[in-house]
Protein backbone atom coordinates (compact mmCIF):
# COMPACT_ATOMS: atom_id res chain seq x y z
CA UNK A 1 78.40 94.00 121.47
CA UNK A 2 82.23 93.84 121.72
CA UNK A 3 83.72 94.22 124.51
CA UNK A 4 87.10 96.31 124.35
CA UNK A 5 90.25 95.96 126.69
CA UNK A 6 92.23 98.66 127.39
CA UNK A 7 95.60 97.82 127.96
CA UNK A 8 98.47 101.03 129.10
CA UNK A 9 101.37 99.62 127.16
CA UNK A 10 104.99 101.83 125.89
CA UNK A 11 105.41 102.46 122.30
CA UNK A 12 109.01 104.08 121.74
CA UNK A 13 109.32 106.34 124.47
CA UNK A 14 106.02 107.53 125.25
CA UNK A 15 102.87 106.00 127.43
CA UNK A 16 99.89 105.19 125.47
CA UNK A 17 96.55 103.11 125.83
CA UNK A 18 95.54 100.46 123.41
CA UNK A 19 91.93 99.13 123.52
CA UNK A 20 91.46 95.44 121.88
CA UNK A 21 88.68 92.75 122.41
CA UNK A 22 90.50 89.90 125.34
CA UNK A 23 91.21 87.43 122.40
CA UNK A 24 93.81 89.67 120.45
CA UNK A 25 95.78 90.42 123.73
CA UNK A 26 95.61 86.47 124.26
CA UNK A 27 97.46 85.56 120.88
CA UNK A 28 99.51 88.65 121.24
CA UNK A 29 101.11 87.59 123.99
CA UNK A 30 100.90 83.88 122.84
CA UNK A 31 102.88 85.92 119.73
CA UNK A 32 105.25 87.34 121.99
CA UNK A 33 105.96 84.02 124.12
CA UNK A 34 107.04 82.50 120.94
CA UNK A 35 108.87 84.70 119.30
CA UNK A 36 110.49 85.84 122.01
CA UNK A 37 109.47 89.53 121.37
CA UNK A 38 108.33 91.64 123.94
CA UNK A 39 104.67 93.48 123.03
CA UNK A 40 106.76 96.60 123.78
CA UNK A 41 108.85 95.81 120.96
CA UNK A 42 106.26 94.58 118.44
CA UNK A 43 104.12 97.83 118.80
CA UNK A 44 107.03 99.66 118.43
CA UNK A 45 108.01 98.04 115.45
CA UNK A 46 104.12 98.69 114.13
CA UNK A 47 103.89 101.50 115.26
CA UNK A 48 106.67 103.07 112.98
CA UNK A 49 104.90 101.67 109.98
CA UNK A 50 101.32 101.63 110.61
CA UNK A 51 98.62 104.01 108.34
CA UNK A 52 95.31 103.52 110.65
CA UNK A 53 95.10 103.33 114.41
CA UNK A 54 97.73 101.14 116.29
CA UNK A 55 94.60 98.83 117.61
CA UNK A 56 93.93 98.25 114.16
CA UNK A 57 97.87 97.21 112.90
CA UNK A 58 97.65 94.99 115.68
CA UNK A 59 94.48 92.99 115.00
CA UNK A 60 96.31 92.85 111.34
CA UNK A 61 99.27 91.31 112.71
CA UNK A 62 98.00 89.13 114.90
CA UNK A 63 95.84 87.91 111.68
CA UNK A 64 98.86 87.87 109.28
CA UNK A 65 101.13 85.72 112.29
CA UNK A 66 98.04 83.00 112.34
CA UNK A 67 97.85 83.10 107.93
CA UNK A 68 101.22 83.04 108.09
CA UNK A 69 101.18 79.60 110.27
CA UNK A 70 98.67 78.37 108.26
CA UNK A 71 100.52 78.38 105.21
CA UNK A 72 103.32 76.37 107.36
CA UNK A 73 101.61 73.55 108.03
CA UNK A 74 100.65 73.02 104.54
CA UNK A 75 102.31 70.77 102.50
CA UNK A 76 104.35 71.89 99.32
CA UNK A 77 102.23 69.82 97.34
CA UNK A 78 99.49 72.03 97.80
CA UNK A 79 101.45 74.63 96.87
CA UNK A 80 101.76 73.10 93.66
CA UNK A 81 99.31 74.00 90.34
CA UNK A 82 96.57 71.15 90.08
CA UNK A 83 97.15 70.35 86.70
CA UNK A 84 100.57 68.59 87.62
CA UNK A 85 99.18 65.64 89.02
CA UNK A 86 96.20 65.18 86.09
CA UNK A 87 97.43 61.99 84.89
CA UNK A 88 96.08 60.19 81.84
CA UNK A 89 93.34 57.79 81.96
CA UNK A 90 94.86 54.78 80.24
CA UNK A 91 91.98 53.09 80.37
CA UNK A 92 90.27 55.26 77.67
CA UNK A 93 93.43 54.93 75.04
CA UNK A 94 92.40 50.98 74.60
């Protein structure tokens, strides 16, 4: 069983609660000491765009900062199509 967090945090103007399991508030505020963002502001800022719940935009952007790292750290040659480095087998042209 999961066990949820509630947290009392601003959004805007107005007092809510936000209940997340301890490991998204951990990279959230990892999130926020990097960025420099305050989790005031980020909720804020997904708050005025979110569809579902704002628990759920949250667990979506902590996911989407970490894919989003990911894809940093790779190098552009991966980012490249495969068949680019076939080369031909000169060996088999004799």
């Amino acid at each position: 069983m999961t066990h949820l967090k509630p947290r009392n945090i601003v959004v805007g103007n107005r007092r809510t609660t936000v209940r997340l399991e301890s490991r998204y508030w951990e990279e959230l505020q990892t999130i926020s000491r990097r960025t420099g963002r305050s989790i005031r502001d980020i909720c804020t800022s997904l708050d005025q765009t979110r569809t579902g719940t704002l628990a759920s935009a949250l667990r979506l952007f902590v996911l989407a900062h970490f894919a989003w790292l990911h894809e940093l750290r790779r190098s552009p040659l991966d980012l490249l199509p495969d068949h680019l480095f076939d080369r031909p087998n000169w060996d088999e042209s004799r």
